[in-house]
Protein backbone atom coordinates (compact mmCIF):
# COMPACT_ATOMS: atom_id res chain seq x y z
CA UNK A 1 56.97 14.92 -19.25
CA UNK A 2 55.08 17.76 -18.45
CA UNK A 3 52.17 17.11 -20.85
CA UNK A 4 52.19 13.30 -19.20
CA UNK A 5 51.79 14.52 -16.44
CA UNK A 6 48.96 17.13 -17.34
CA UNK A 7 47.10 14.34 -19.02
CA UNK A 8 47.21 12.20 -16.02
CA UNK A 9 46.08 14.17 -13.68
CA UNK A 10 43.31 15.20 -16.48
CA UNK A 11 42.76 11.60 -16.77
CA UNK A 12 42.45 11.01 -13.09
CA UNK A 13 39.92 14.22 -12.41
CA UNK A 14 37.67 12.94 -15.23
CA UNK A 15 37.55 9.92 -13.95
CA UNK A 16 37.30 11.12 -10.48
CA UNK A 17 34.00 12.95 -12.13
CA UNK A 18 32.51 9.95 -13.71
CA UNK A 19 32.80 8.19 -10.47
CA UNK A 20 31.09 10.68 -8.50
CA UNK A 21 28.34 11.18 -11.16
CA UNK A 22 27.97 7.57 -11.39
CA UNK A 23 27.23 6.97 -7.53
CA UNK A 24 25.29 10.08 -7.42
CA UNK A 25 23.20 8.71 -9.73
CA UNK A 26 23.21 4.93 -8.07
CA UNK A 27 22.11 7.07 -4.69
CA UNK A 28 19.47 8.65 -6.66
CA UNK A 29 18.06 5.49 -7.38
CA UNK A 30 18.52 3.64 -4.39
CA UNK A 31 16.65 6.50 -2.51
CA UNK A 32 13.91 6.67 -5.21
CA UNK A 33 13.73 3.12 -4.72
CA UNK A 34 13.51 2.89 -1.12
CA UNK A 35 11.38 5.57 -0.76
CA UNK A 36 8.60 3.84 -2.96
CA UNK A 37 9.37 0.57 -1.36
CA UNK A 38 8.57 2.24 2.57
CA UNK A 39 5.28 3.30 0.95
CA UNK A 40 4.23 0.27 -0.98
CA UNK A 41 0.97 -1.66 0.98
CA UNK A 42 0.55 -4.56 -1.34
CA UNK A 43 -0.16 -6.39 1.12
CA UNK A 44 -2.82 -4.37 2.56
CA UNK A 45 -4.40 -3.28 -1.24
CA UNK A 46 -4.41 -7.08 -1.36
CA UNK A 47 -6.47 -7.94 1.80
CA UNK A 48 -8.79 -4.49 0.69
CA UNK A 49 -9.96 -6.25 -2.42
CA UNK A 50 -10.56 -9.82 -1.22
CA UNK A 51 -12.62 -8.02 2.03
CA UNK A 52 -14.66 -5.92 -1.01
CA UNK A 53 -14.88 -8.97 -3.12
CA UNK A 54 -16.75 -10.87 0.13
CA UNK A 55 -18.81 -7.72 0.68
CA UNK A 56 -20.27 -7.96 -2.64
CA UNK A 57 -20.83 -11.75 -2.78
CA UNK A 58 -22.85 -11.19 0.63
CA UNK A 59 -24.64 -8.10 -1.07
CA UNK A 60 -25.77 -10.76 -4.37
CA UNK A 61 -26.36 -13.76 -2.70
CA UNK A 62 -28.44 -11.40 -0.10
CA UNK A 63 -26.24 -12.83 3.10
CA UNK A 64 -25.85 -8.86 3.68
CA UNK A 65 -28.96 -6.96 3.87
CA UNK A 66 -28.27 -3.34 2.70
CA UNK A 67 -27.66 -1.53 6.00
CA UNK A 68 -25.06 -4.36 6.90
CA UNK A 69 -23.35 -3.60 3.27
CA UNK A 70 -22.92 0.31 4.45
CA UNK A 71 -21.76 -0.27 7.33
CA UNK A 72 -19.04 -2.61 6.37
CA UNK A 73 -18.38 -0.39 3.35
CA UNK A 74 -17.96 2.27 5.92
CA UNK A 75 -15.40 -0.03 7.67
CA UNK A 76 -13.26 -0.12 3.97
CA UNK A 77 -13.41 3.55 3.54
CA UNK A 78 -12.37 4.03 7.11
CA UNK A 79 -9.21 1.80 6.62
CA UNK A 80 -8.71 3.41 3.09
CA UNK A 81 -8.25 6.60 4.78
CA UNK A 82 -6.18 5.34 7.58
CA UNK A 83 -3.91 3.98 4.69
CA UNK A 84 -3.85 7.81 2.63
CA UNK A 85 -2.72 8.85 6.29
CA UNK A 86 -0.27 6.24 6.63
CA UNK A 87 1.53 7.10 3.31
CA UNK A 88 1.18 10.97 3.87
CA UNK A 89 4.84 11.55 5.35
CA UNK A 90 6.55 9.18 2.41
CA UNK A 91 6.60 6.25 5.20
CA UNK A 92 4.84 3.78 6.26
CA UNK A 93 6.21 3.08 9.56
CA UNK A 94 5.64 -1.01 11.23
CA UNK A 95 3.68 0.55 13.96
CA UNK A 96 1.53 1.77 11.08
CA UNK A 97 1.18 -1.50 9.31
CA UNK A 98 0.31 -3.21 12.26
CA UNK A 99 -3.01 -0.62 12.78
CA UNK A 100 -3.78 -1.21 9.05
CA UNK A 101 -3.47 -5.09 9.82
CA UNK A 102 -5.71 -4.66 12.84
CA UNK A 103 -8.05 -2.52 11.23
CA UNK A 104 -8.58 -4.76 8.47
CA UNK A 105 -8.83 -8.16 11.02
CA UNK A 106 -11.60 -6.06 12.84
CA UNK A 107 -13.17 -5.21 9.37
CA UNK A 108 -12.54 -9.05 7.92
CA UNK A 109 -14.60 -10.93 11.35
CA UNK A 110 -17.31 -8.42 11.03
CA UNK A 111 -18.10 -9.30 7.26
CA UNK A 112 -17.43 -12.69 8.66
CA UNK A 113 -20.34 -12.37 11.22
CA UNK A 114 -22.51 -10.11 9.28
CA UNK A 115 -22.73 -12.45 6.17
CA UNK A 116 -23.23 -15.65 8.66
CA UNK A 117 -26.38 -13.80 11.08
CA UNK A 118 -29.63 -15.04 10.52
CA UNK A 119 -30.63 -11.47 8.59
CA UNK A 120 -30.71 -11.96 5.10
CA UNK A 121 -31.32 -9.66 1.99
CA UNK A 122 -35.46 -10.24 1.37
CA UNK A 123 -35.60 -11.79 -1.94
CA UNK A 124 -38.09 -9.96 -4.90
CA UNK A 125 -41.24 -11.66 -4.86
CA UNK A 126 -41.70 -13.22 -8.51
């Protein structure tokens, strides 16, 4: 009886153990998970790449003439760096993502209104 009992409570603590180590682990990976998931902008990497794509497509059809690509470029680098900032402290808050959004709506008209202005890129005489 007393071995029974022994083993049970054995039993019990061991799986007591595996329990704990099991949601440990599940927390571990939940945080992990979360914690990526605050920081993740693919929405925002997204938007960066179509606004880049435009930028170039005004730089070869010469719709951007070469201080209009700089300053826009400018514009990317400047919301680039807002971003790093943004994802410094592990979060990136809503209040953040909405200044990222409004940065890159600010950035997106002026390529917008840069590539439609009458200044063009001169073409190479040939």
């Amino acid at each position: 009886m007393r071995f029974a009992r022994s083993a049970a409570i054995a039993l019990l603590s061991l799986a007591g153990f595996a329990a704990a180590q099991a949601a440990t682990t599940t927390n571990a990976a939940t945080t992990a998970a979360s914690a990526s998931a605050t920081t993740d902008t693919p929405h925002v990497d997204a938007r960066q790449a179509r606004q880049q794509a435009r930028i170039a497509d005004g730089v070869a059809s010469g719709a951007l003439t070469p201080a209009e690509a700089r300053h826009l470029q400018r514009q990317q680098r400047h919301i680039r760096h807002a971003e790093r900032h943004a994802k410094a402290d592990g979060v990136v808050t809503a209040q953040e993502r909405q200044r990222l959004a409004r940065m890159q709506g600010h950035a997106s008209r002026s390529i917008h209104r840069q590539k439609h202005d009458a200044q063009v890129q001169p073409r190479p005489a040939g």
